[in-house]
N, C-alpha and C. Protein backbone atom coordinates (compact mmCIF):
# COMPACT_ATOMS: atom_id res chain seq x y z
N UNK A 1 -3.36 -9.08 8.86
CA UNK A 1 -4.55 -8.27 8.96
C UNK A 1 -4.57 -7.54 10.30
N UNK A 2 -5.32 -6.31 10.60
CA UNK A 2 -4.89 -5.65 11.58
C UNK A 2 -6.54 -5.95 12.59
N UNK A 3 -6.46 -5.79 13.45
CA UNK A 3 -7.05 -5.99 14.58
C UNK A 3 -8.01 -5.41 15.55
N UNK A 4 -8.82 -5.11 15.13
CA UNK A 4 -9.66 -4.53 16.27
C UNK A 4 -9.92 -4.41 17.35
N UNK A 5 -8.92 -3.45 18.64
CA UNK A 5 -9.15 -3.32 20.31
C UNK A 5 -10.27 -3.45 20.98
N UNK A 6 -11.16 -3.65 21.52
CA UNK A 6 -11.54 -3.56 22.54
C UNK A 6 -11.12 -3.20 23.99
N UNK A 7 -11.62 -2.48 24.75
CA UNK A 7 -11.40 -2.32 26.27
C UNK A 7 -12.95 -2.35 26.77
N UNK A 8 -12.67 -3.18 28.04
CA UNK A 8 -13.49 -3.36 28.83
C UNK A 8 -14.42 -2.39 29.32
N UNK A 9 -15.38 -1.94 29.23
CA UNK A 9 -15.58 -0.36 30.39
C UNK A 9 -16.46 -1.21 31.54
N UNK A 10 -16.46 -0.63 32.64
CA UNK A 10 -16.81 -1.04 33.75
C UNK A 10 -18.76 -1.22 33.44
N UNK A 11 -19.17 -0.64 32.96
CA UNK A 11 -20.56 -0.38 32.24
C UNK A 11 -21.12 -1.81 31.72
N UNK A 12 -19.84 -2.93 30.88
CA UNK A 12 -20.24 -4.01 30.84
C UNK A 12 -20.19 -5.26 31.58
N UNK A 13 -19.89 -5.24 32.71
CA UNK A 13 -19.32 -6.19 33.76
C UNK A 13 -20.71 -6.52 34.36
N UNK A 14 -20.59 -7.23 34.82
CA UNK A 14 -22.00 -7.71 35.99
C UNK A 14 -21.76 -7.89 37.45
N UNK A 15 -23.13 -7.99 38.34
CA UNK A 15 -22.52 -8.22 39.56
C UNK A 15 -21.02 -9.01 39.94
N UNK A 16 -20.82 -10.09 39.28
CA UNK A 16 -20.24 -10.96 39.72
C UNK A 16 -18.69 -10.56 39.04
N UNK A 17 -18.63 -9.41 38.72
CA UNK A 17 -17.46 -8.50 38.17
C UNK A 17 -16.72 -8.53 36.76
N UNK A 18 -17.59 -9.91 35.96
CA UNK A 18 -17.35 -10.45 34.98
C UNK A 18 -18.15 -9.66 33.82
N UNK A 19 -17.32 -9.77 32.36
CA UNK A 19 -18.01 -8.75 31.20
C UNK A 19 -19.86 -10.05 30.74
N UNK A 20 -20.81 -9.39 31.08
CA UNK A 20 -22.13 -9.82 30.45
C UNK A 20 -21.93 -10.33 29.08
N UNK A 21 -22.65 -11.55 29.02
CA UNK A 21 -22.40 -12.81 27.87
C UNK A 21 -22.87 -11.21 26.65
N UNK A 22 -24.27 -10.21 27.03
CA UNK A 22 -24.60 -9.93 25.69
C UNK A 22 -23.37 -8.79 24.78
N UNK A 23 -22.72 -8.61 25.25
CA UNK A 23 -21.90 -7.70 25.18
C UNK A 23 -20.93 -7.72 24.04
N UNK A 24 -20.41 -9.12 23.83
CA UNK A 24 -19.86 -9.79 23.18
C UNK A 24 -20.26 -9.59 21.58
N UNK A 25 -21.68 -9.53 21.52
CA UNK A 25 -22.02 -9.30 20.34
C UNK A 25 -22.04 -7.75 19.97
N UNK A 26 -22.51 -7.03 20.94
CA UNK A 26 -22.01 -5.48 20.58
C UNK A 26 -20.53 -5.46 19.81
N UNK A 27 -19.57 -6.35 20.37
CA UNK A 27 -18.06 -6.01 20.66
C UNK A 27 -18.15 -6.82 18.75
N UNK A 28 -18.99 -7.70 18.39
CA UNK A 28 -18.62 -8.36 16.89
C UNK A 28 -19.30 -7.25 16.47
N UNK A 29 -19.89 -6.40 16.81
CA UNK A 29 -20.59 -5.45 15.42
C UNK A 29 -19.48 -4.43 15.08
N UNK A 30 -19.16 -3.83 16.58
CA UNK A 30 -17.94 -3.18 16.30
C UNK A 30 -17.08 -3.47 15.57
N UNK A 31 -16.48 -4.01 15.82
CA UNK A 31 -15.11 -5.25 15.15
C UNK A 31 -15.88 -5.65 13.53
N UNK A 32 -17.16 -5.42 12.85
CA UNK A 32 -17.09 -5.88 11.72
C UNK A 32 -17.28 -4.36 10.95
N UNK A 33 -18.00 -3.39 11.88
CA UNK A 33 -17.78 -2.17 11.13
C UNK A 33 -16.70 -1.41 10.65
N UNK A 34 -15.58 -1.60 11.54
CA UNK A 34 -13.99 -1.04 11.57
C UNK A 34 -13.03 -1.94 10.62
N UNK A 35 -13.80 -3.33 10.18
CA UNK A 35 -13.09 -4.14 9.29
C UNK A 35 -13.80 -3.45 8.21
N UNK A 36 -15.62 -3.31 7.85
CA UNK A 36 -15.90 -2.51 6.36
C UNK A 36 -15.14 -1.47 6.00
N UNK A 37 -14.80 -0.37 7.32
CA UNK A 37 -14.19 0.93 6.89
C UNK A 37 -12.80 0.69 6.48
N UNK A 38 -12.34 -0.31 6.84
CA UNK A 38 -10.78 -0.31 6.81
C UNK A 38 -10.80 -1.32 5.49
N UNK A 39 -11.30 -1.57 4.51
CA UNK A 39 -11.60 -2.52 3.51
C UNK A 39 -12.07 -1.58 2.24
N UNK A 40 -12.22 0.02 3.12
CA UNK A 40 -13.32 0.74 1.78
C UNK A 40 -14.43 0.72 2.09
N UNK A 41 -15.83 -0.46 2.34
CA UNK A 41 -16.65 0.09 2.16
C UNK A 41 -17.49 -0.28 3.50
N UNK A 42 -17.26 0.64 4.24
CA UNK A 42 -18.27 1.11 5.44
C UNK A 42 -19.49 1.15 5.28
N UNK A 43 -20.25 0.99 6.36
CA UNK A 43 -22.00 1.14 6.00
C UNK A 43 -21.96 2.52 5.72
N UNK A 44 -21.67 3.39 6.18
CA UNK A 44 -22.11 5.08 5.33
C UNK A 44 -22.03 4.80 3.84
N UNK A 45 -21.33 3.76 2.91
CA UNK A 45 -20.93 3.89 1.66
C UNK A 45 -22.20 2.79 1.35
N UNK A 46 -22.19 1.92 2.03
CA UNK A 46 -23.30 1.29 1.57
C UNK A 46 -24.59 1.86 1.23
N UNK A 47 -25.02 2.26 2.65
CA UNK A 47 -26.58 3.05 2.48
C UNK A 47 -26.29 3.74 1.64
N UNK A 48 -25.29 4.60 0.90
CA UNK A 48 -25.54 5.51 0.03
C UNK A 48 -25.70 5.14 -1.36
N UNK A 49 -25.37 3.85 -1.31
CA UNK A 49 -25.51 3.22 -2.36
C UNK A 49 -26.88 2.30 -2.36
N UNK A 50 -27.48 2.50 -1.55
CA UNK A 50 -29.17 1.74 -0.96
C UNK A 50 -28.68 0.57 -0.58
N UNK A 51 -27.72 -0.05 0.11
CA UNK A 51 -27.61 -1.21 0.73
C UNK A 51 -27.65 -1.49 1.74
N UNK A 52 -28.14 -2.31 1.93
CA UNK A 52 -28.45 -2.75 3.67
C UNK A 52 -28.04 -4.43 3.58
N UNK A 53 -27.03 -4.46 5.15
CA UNK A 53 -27.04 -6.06 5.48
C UNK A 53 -26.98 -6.44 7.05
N UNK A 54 -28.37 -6.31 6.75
CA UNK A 54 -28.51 -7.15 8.20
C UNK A 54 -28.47 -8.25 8.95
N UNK A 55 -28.21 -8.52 10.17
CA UNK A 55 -27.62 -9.74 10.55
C UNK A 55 -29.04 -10.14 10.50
N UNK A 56 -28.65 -12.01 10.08
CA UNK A 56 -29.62 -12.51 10.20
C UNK A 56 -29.58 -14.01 11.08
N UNK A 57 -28.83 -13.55 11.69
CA UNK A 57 -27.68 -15.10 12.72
C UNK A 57 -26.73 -14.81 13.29
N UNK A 58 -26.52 -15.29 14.35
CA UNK A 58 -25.25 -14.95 15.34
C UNK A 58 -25.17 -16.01 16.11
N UNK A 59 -24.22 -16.97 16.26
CA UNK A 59 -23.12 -17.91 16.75
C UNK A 59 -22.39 -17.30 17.92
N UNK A 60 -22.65 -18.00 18.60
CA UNK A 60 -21.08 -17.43 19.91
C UNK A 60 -20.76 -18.32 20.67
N UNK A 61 -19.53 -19.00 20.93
CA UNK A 61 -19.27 -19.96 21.68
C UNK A 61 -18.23 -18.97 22.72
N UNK A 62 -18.43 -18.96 24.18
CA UNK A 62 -18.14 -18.31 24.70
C UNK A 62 -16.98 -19.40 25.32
N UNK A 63 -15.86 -18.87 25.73
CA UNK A 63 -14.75 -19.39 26.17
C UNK A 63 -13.76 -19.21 27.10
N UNK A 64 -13.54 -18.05 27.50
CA UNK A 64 -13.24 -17.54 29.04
C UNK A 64 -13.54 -16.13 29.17
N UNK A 65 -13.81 -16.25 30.22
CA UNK A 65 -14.89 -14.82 30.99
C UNK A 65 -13.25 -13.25 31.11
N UNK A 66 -13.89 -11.90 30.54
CA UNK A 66 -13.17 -10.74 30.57
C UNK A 66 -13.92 -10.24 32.20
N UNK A 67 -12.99 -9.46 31.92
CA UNK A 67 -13.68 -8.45 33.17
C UNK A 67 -12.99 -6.82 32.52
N UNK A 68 -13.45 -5.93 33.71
CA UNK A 68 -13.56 -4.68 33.29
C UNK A 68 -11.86 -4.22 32.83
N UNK A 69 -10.90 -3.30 32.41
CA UNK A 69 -9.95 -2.92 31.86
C UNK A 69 -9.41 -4.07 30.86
N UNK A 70 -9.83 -5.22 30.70
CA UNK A 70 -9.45 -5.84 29.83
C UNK A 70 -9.29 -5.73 28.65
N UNK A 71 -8.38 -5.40 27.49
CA UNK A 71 -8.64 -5.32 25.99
C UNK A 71 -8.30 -6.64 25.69
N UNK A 72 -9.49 -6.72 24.62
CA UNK A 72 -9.80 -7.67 23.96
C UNK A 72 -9.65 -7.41 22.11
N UNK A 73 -8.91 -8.35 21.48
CA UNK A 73 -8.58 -8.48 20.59
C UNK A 73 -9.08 -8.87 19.52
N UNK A 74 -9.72 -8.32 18.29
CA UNK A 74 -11.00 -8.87 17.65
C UNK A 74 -10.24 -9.17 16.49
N UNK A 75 -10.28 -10.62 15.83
CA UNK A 75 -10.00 -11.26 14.50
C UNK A 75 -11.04 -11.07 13.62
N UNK A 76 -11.56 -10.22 12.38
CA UNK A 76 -12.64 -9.98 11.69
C UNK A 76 -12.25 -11.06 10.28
N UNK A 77 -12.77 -11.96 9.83
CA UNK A 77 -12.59 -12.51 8.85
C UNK A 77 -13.82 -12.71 8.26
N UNK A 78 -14.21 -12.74 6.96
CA UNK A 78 -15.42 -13.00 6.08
C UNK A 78 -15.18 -14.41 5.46
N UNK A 79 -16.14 -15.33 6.39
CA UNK A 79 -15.90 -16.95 6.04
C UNK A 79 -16.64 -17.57 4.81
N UNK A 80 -17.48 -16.90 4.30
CA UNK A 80 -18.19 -17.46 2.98
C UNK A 80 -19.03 -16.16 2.62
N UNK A 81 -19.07 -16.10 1.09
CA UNK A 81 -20.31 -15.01 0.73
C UNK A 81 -20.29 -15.83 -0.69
N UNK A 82 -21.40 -15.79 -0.87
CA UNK A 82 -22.43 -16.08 -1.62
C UNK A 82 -23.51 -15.43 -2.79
N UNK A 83 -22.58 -14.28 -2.77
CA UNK A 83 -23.67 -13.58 -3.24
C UNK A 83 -24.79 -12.66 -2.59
N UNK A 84 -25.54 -13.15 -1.87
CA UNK A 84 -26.74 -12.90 -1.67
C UNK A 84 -26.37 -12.92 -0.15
N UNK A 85 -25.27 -13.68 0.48
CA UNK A 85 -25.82 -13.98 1.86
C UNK A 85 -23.81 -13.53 2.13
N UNK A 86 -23.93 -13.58 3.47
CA UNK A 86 -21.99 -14.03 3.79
C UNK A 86 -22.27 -14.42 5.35
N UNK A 87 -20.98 -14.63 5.62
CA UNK A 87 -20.93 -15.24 7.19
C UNK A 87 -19.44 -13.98 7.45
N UNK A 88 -19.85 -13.97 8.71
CA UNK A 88 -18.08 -13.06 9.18
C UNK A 88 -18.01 -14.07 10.22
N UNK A 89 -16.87 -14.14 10.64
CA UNK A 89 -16.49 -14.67 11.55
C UNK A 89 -15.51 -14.26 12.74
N UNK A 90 -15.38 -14.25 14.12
CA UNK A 90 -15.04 -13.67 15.17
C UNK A 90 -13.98 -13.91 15.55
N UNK A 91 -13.11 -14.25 16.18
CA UNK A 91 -11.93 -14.79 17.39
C UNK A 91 -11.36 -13.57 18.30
N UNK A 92 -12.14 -13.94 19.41
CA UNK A 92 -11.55 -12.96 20.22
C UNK A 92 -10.76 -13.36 21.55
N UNK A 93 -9.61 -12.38 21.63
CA UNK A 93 -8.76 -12.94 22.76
C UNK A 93 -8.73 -11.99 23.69
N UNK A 94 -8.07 -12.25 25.02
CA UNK A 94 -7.49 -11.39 25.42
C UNK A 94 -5.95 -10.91 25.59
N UNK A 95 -5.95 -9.54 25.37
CA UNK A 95 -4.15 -9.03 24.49
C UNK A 95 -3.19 -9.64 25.47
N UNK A 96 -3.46 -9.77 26.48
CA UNK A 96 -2.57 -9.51 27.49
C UNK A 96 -2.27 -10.89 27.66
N UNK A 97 -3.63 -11.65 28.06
CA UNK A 97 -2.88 -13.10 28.43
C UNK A 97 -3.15 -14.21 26.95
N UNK A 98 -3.70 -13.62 25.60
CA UNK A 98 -3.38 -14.57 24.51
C UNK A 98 -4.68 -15.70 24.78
N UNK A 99 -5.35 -15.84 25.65
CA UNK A 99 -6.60 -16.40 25.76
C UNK A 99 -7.31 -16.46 24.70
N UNK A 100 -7.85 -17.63 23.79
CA UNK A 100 -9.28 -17.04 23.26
C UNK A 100 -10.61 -16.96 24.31
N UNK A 101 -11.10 -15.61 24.33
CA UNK A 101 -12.63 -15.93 25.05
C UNK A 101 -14.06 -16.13 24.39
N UNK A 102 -13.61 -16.03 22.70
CA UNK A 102 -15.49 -16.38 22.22
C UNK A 102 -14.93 -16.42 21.00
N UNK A 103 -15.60 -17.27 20.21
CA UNK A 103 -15.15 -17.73 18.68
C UNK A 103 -16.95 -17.78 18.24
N UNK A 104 -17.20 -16.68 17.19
CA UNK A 104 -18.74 -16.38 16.77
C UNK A 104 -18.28 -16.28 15.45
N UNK A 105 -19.62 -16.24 14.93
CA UNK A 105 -20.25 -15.98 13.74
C UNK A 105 -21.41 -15.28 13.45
N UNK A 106 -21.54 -14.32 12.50
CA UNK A 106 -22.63 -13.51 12.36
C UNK A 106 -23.00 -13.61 10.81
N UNK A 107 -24.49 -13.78 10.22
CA UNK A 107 -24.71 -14.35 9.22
C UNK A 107 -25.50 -13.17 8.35
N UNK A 108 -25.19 -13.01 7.16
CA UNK A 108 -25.95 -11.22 6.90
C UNK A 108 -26.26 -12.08 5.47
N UNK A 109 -27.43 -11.00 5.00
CA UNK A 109 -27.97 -10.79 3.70
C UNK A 109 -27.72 -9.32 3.25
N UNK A 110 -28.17 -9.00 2.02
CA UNK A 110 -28.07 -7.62 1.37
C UNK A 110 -29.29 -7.67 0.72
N UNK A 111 -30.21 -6.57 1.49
CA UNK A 111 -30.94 -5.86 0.91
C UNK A 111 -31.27 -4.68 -0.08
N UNK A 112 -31.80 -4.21 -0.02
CA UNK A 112 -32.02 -2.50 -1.29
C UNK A 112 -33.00 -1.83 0.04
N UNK A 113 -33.29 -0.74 -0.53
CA UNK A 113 -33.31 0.34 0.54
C UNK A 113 -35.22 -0.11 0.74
N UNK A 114 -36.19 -1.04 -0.28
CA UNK A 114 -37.16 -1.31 0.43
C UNK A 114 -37.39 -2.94 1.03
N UNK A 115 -36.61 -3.25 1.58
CA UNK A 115 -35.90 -4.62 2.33
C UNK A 115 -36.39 -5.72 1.89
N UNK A 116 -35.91 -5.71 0.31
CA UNK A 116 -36.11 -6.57 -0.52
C UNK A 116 -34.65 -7.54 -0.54
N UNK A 117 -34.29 -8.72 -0.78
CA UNK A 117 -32.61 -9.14 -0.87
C UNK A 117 -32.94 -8.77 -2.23
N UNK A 118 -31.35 -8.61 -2.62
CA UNK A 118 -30.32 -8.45 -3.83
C UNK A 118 -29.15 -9.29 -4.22
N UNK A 119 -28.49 -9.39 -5.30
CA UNK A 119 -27.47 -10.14 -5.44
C UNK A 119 -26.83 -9.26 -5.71
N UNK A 120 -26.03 -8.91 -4.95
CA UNK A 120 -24.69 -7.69 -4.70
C UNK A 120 -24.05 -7.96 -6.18
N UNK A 121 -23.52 -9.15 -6.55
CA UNK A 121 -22.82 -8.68 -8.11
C UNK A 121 -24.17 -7.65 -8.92
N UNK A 122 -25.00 -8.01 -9.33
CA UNK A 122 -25.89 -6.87 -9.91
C UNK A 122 -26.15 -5.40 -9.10
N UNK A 123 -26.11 -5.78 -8.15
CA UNK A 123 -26.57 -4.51 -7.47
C UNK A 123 -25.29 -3.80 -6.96
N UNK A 124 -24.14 -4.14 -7.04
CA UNK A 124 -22.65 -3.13 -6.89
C UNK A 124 -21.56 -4.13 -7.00
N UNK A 125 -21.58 -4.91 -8.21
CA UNK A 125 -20.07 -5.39 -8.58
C UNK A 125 -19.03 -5.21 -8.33
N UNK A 126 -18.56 -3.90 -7.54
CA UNK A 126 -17.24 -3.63 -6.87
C UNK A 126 -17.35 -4.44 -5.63
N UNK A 127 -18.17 -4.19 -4.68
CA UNK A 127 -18.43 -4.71 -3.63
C UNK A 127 -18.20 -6.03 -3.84
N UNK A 128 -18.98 -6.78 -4.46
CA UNK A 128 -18.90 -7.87 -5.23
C UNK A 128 -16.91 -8.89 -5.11
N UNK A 129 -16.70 -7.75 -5.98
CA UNK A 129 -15.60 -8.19 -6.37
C UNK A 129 -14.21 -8.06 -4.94
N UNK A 130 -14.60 -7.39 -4.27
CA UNK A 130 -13.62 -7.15 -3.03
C UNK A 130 -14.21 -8.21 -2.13
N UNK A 131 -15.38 -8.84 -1.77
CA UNK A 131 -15.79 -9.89 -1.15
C UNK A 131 -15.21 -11.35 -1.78
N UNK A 132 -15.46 -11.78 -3.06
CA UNK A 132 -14.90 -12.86 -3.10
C UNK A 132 -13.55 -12.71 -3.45
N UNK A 133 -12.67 -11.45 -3.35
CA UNK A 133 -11.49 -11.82 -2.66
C UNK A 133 -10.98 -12.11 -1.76
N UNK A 134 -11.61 -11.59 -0.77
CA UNK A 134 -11.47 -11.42 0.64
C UNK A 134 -11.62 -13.07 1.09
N UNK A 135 -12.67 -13.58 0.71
CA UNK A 135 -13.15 -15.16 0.80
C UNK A 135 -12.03 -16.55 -0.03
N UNK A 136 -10.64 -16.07 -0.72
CA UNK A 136 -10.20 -16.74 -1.34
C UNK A 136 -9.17 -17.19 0.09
């Protein structure tokens, strides 16, 4: 499976020259949007289809500290779906020295466009069907 870059920009570092704990989660949204598009179905394809999945949980066990020019290496995997709910899951390293620095989880539902949940097999069976492959 291919991998999602990260680089550091100096913008996320903190006094102490180190990348800010919140950042990390910016860096999983990224890393799960570039896994929908690269899978087919991106949020542009969703909303157009009235779907919405918003996080409803986020996990992060943080594990060694980046700093600024660092790329960081994002593992996107989808650890359970359910139907109604899924989990993605994180591993991120750094490229250079093979480090893991944060192993997360982010926990989503699927809504319809008046933020009601849905059960994605009824409400887009393709989708459906590319998720619990993805989960085998």
């Amino acid at each position: 499976m291919e991998k999602y870059i990260h680089k550091v920009h100096y913008y996320e570092t903190d006094k102490m020259g180190i990348t800010h704990h919140s950042n990390y989660i910016r860096w999983m949204e990224e890393a799960r949007v570039d896994y929908l598009e690269k899978i087919g179905w991106g949020y542009d394809k969703l909303e157009e289809l009235g779907i919405g999945s918003p996080v409803i949980g986020i996990k992060c066990e943080y594990k060694n500290s980046t700093k600024f020019n660092d790329k960081i290496e994002i593992e996107v995997k989808i650890k359970e779906y359910k139907g109604v709910r899924m989990t993605i899951s994180y591993e991120m390293k750094n490229k250079e020295t093979e480090q893991t620095v944060l192993i997360g989880e982010s926990n989503h539902c699927f809504i319809n466009q008046d933020g009601k949940p849905i059960i994605l097999k009824k409400q887009c069976p393709e989708f459906d069907k590319v998720f619990n492959e993805l989960c085998k």
